[in-house]
Protein backbone atom coordinates (compact mmCIF):
# COMPACT_ATOMS: atom_id res chain seq x y z
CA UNK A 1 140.16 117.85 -0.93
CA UNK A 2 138.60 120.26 1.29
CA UNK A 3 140.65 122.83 3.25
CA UNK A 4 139.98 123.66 7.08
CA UNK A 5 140.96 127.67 6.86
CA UNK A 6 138.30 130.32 9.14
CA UNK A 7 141.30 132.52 9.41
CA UNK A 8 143.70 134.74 7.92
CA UNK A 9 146.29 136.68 10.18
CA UNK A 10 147.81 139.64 8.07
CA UNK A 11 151.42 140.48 9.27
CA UNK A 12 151.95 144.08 10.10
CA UNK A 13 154.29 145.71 8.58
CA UNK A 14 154.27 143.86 5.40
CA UNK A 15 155.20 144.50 1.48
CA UNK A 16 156.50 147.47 0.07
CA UNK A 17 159.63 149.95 1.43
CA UNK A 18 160.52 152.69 1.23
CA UNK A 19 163.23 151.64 -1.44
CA UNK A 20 161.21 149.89 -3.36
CA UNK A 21 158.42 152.50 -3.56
CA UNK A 22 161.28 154.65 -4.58
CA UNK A 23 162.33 152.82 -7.03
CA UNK A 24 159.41 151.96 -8.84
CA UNK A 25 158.21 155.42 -8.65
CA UNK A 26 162.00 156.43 -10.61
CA UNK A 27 161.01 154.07 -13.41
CA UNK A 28 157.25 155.00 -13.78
CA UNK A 29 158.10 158.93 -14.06
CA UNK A 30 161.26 158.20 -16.55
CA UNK A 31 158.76 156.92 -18.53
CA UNK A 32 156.13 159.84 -18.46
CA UNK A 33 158.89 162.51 -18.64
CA UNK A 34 160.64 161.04 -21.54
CA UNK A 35 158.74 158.01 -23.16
CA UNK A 36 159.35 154.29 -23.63
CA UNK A 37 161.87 152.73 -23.86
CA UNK A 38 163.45 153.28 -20.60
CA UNK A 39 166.14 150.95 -20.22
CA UNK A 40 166.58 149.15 -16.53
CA UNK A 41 169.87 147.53 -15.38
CA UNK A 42 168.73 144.21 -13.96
CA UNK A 43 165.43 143.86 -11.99
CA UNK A 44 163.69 146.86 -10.79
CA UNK A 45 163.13 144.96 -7.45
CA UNK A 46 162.75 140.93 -6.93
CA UNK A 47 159.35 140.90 -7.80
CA UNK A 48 157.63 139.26 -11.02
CA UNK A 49 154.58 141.03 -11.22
CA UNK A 50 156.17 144.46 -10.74
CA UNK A 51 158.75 143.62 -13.30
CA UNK A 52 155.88 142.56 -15.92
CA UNK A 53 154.36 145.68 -14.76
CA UNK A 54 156.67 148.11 -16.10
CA UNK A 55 157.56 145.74 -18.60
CA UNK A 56 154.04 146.57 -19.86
CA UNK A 57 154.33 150.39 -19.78
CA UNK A 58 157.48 150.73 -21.90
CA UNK A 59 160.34 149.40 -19.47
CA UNK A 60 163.16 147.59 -21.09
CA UNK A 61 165.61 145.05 -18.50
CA UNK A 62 168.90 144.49 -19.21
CA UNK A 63 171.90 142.85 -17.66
CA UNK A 64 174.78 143.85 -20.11
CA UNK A 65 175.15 147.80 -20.67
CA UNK A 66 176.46 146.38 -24.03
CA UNK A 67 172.16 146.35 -24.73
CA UNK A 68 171.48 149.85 -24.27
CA UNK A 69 171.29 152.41 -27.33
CA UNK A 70 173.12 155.06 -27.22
CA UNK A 71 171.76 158.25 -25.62
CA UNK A 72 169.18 156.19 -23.82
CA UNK A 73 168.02 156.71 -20.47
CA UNK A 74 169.11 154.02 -18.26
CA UNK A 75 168.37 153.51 -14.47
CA UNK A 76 170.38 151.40 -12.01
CA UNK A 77 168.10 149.10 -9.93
CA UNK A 78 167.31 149.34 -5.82
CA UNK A 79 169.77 147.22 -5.60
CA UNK A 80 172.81 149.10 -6.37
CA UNK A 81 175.49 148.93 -8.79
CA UNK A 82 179.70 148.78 -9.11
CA UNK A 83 181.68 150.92 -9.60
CA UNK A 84 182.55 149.25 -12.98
CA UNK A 85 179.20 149.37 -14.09
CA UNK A 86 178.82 153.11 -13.14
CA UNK A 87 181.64 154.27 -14.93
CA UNK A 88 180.72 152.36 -18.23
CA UNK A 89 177.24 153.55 -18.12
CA UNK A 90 178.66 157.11 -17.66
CA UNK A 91 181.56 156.36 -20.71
CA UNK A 92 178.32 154.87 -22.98
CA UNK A 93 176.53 158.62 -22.56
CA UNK A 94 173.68 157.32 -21.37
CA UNK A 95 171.10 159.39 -19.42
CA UNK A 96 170.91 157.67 -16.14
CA UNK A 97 169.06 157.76 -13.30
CA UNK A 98 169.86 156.06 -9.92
CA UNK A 99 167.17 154.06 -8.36
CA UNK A 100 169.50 152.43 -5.53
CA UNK A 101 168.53 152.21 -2.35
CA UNK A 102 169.40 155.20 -0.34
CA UNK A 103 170.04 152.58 2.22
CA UNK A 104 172.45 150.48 0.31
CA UNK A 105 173.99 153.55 -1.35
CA UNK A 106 175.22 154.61 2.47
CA UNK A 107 177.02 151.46 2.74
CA UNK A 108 178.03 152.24 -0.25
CA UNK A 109 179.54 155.46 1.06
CA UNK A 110 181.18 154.12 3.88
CA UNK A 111 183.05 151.32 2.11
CA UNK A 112 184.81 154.21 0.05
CA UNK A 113 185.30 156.45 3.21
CA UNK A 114 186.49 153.80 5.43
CA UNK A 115 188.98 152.40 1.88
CA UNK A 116 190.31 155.89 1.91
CA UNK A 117 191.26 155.47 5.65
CA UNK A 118 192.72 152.32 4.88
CA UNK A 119 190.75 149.60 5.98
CA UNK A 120 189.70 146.01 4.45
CA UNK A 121 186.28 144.72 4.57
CA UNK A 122 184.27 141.50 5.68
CA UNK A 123 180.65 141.79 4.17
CA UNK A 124 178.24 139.15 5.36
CA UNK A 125 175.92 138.69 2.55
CA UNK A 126 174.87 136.07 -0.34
CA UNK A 127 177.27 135.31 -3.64
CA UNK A 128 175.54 136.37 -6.49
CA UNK A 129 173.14 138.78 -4.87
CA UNK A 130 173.24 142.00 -6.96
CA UNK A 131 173.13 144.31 -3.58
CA UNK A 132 176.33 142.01 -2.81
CA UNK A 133 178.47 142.37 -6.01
CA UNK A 134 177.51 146.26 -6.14
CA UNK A 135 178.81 146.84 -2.79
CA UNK A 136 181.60 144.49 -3.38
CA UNK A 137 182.33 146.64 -6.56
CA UNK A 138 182.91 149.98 -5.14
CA UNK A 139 186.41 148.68 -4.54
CA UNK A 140 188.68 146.98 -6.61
CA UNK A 141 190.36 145.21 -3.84
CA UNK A 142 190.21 144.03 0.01
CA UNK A 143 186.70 143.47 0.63
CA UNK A 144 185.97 139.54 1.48
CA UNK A 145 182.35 137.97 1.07
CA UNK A 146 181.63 135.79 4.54
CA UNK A 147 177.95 133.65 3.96
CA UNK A 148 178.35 131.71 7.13
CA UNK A 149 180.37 131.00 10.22
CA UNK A 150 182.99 128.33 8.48
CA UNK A 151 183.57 131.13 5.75
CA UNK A 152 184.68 133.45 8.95
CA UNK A 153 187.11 130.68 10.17
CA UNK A 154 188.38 130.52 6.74
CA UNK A 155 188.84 134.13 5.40
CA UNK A 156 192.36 135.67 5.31
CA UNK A 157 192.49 139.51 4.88
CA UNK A 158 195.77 140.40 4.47
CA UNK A 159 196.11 142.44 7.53
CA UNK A 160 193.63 142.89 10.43
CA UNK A 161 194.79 145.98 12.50
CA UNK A 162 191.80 147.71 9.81
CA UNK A 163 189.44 145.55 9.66
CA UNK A 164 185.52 146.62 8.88
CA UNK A 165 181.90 144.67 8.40
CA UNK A 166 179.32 145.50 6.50
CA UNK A 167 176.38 143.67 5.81
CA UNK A 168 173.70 142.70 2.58
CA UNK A 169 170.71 145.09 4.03
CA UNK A 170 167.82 142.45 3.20
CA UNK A 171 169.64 139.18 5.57
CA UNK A 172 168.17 137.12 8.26
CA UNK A 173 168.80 139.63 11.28
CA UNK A 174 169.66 136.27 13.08
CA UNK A 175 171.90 134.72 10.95
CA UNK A 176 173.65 138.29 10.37
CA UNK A 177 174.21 138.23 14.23
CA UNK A 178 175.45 134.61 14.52
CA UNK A 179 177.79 135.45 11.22
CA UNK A 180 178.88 138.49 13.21
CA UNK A 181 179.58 137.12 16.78
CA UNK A 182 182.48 134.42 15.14
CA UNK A 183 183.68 137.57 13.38
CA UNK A 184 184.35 139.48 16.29
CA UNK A 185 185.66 136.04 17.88
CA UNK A 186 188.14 135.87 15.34
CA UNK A 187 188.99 139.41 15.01
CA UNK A 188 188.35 141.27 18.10
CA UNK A 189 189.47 144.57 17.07
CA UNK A 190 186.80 144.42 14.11
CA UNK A 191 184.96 147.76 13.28
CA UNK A 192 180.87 147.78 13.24
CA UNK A 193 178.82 149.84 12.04
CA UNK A 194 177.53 152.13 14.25
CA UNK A 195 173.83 151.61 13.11
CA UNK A 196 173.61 148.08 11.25
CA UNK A 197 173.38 147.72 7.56
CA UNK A 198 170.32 145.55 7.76
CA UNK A 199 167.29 147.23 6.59
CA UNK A 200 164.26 148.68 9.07
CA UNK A 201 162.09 147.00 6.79
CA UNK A 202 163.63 143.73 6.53
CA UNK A 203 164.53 144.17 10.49
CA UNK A 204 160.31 144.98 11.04
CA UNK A 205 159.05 142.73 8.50
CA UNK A 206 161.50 139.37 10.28
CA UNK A 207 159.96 141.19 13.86
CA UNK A 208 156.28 140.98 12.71
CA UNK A 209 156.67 137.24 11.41
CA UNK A 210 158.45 136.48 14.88
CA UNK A 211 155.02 137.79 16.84
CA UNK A 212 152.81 136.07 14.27
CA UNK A 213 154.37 132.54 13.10
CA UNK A 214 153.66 130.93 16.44
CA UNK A 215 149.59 132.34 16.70
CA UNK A 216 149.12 130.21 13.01
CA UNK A 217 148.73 126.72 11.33
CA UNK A 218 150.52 127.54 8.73
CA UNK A 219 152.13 130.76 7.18
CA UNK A 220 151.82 132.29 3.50
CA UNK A 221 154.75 134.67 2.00
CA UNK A 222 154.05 136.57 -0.77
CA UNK A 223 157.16 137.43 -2.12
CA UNK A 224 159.42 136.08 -5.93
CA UNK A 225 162.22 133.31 -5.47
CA UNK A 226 164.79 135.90 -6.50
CA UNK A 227 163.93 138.00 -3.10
CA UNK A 228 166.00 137.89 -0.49
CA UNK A 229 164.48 139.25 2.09
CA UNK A 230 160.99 137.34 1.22
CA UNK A 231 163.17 133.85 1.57
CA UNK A 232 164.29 134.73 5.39
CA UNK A 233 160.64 135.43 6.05
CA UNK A 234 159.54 132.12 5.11
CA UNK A 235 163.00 130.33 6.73
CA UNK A 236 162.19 132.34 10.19
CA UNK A 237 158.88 131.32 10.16
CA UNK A 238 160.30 127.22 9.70
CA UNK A 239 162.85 128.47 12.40
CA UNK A 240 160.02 128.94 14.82
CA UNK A 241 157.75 126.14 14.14
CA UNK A 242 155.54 126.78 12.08
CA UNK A 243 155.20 125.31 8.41
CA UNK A 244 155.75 128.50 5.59
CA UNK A 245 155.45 128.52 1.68
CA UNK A 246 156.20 131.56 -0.41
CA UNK A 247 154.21 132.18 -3.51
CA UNK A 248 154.98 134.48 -6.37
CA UNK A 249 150.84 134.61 -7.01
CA UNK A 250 147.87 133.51 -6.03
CA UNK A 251 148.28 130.43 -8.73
CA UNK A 252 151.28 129.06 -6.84
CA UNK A 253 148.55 128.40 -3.49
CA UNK A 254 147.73 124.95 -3.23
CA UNK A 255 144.87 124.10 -1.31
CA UNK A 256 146.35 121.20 0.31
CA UNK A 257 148.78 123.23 2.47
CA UNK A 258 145.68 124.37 4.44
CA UNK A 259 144.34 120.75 5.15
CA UNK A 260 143.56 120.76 8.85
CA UNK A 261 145.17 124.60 9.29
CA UNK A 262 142.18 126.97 11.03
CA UNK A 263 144.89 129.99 11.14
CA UNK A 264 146.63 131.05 8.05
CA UNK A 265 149.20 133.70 8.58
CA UNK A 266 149.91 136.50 5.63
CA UNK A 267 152.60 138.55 5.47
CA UNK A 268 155.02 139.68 2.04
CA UNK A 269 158.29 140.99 1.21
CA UNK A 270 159.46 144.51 0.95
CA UNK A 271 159.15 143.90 -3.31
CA UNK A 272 155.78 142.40 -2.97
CA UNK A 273 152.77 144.47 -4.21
CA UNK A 274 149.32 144.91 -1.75
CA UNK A 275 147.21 143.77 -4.77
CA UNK A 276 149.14 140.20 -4.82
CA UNK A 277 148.44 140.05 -0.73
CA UNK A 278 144.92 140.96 -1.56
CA UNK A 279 144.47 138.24 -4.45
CA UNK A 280 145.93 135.82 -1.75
CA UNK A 281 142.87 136.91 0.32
CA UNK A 282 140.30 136.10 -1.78
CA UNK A 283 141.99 132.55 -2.70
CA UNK A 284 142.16 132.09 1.39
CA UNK A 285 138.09 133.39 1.71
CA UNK A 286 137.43 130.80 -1.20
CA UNK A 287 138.69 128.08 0.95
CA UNK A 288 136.94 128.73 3.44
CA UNK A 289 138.73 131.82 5.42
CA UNK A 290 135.33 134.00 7.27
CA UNK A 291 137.47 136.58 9.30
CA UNK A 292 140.55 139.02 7.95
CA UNK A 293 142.24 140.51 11.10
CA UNK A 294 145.60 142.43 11.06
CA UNK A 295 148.56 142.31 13.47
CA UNK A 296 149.19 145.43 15.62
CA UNK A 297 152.56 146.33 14.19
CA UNK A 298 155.11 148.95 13.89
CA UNK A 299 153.95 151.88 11.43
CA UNK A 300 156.68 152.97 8.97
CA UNK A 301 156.67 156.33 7.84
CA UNK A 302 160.08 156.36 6.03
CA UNK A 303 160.36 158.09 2.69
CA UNK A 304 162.76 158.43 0.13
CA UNK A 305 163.40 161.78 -2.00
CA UNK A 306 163.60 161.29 -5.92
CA UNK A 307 166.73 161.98 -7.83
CA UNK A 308 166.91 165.35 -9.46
CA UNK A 309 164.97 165.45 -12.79
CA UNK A 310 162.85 163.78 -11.95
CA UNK A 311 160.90 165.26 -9.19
């Protein structure tokens, strides 16, 4: 089987945020400051080999708080959590420390301010995401999950003069749009956000694959199953054209994919480490890849302060 590859197109910007950098970083200096085990509610981030990672250096994932020793020190993941969860972790005495988004946590913050004035909610998002059921937790009541435009047609808040929509940061920026127009259809008097819940990394990272998918043969996403905002790379990329497969390592590549493909296009999720990308590289070079060139791109210079105690 011999591959036709002289290319490889990196995406730019590509892997980590400024969230997940965060994150990672809260778990890593748990660990130094007070030793292992440091407990971790649910998945760091969506990414395998990070998860392993930490696993390695003393980090213990949970998804029941019911798991946790007392007086441990727990953190919440980027994701964010409910209020439920919050307040049991707090009742349990652990020693927690919140790795959430900053991003998430000011939806967060404006479901409970906007609650207060009395509104319901429509959040666009996916059932089951954790980022989904934490923001869906801050209240116990009035906040609707819409996936898709028939779910719109179909919800019934039980009144509409407050109405509000917040969004899952890591969607499709498309979709979110689409999901959003039949809302305002159905409810003109809807409130937005003022500056959209969707992520400037997933928003950048969606923008870069929109400039690259249609210069390739074929385009490679480094990013786990479980990540959400790897998935709408690779879907956008289908959107557009252009055959994509997303690979949790460089042992999911299979060298048929690049039979006949001269231009392989890289990119990776906001959870996906630079030494999986670069491992991807040197599979690519094996087959045949002679020239490495990266996209002009927006820079990101975003960064995230660490929670107190641990700075």
């Amino acid at each position: 089987m011999t591959a036709s590859v002289e290319s490889v197109m990196l995406a730019e910007p590509r892997g980590f945020c400024a969230g997940v950098d965060r994150a990672i970083e809260i778990v890593e200096r748990a660990l130094a400051k007070f030793g292992a085990p440091v407990y971790v509610r649910h998945e760091i981030v969506h990414n395998t080999y990070v998860v392993n990672d930490l696993k390695a250096k003393g980090a213990v994932f949970i998804e029941d708080l019911a798991d946790v020793p007392p007086g441990a020190t727990l953190v919440f993941s980027a994701h964010g959590v409910s209020q439920a969860v919050r307040q049991e972790a707090q009742a349990r005495g652990f020693s927690i420390f919140d790795a959430t988004c900053p991003l998430v946590t000011k939806v967060h913050v404006e479901v409970g301010k906007l609650h207060r004035q009395g509104y319901e909610f429509l959040m666009i998002g996916h059932k089951g995401h954790p980022e989904v059921e934490g923001t869906m937790g801050q209240l116990s009541e009035g906040i609707h999950l819409v996936e898709d435009v028939a779910d719109v047609a179909r919800v019934q808040p039980r009144q509409t003069e407050r109405l509000a929509v917040v969004t899952q940061t890591t969607l499709s920026v498309d979709d979110a749009a689409e999901i959003l127009t039949a809302i305002k259809a159905r409810f003109p008097q809807v409130r937005e956000q003022k500056q959209q819940d969707i992520c400037y990394a997933t928003q950048n990272r969606q923008d870069a694959v929109k400039v690259l998918a249609p210069q390739v043969d074929v385009l490679v996403v480094v990013g786990s199953p479980t990540s959400s905002n790897s998935n709408r790379l690779r879907e956008l990329a289908e959107r557009l054209g252009t055959q994509a497969h997303m690979v949790d390592s460089p042992d999911d590549l299979q060298s048929a994919w690049f039979d006949g493909k001269q231009r392989v296009g890289l990119t990776a999720g906001a959870s996906a480490p630079d030494i999986l990308v670069q491992q991807v590289i040197e599979r690519l070079k094996a087959l045949g890849a002679v020239s490495v060139q990266r996209m002009p791109g927006v820079v990101e210079t975003t960064r995230f302060p660490l929670p107190k105690g641990l700075k």
